[in-house]
C-alpha atoms as a PDB file:
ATOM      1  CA  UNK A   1      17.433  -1.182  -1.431  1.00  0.00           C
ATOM      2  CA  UNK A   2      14.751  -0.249  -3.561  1.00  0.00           C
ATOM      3  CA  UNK A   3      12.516   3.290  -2.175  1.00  0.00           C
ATOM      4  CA  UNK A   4       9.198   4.846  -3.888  1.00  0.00           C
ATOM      5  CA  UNK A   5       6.950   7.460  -2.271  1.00  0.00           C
ATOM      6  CA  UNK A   6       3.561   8.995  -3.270  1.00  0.00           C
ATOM      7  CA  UNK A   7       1.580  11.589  -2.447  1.00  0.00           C
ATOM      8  CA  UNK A   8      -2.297  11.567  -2.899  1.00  0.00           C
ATOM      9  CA  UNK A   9      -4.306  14.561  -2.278  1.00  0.00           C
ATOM     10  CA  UNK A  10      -8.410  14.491  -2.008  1.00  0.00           C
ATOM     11  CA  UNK A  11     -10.623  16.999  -3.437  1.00  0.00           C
ATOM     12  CA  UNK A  12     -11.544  17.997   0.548  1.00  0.00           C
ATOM     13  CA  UNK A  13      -7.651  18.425   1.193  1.00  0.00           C
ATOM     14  CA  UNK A  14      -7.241  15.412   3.094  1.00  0.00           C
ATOM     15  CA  UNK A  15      -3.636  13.872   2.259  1.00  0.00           C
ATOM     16  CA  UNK A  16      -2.304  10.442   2.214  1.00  0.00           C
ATOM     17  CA  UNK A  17       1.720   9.796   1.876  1.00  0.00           C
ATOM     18  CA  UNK A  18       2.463   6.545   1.078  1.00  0.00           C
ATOM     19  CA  UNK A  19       6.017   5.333   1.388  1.00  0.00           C
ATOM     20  CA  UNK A  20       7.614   1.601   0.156  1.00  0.00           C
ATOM     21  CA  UNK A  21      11.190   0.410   1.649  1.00  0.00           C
ATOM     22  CA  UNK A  22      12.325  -2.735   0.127  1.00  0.00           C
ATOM     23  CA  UNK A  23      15.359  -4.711   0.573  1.00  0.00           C
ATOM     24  CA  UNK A  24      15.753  -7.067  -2.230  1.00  0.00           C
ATOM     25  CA  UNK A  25      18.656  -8.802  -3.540  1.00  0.00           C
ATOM     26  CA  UNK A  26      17.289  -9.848  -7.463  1.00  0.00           C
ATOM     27  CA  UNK A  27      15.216  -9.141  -9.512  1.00  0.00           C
ATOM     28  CA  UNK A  28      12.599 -11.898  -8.966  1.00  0.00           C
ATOM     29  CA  UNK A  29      13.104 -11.180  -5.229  1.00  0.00           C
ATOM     30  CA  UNK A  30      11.497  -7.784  -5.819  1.00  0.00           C
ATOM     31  CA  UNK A  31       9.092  -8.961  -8.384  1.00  0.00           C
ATOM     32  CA  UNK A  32       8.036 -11.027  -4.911  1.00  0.00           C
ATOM     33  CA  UNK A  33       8.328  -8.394  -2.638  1.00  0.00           C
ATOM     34  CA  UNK A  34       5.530  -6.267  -4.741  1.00  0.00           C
ATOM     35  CA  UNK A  35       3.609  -8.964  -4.965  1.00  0.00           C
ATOM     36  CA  UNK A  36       2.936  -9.562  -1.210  1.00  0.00           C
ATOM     37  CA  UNK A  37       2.692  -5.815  -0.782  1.00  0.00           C
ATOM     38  CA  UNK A  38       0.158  -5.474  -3.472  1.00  0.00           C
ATOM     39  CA  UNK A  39      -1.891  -8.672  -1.760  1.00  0.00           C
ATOM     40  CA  UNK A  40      -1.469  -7.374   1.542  1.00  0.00           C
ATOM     41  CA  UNK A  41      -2.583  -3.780   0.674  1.00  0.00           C
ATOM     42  CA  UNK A  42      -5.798  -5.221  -1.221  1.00  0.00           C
ATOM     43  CA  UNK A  43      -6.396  -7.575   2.228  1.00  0.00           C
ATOM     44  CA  UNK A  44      -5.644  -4.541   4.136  1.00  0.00           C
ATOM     45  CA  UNK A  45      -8.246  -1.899   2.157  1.00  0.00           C
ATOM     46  CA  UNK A  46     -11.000  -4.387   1.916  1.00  0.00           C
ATOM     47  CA  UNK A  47     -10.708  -5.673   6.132  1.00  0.00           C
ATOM     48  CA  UNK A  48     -11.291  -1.731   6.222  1.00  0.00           C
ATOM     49  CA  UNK A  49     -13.954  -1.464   4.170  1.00  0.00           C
ATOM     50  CA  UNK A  50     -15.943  -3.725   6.150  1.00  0.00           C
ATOM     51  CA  UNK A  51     -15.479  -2.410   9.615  1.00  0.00           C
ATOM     52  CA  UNK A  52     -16.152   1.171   8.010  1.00  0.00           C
ATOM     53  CA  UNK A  53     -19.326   0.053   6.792  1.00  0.00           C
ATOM     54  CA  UNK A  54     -20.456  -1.976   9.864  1.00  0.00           C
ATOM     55  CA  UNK A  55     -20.350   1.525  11.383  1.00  0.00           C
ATOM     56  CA  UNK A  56     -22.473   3.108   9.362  1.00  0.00           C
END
């Protein structure tokens, strides 16, 4: 099991914790695993972006 957590802190003070569990049994398996979280994360942050702006 593979575990990595970040911290980011805005100039305003807002803070965002952002924590990974993965489960992998090889290396390529993880290599996989990263990929789809890195995809989904970019899918995720632009979907966001969108309905943010449609607010505005």
């Amino acid at each position: 099991m593979a575990k990595h957590s970040k911290v980011f802190k805005a100039e305003n003070g807002t803070e965002l914790k952002m924590e990974i569990t993965a489960e992998c049994s090889t290396d390529e398996e993880m290599r996989e695993t990263l990929s789809f979280i890195a995809l989904s994360s970019h899918q995720f942050y632009l979907q966001a972006g969108r309905k943010i702006s449609s607010k505005l």
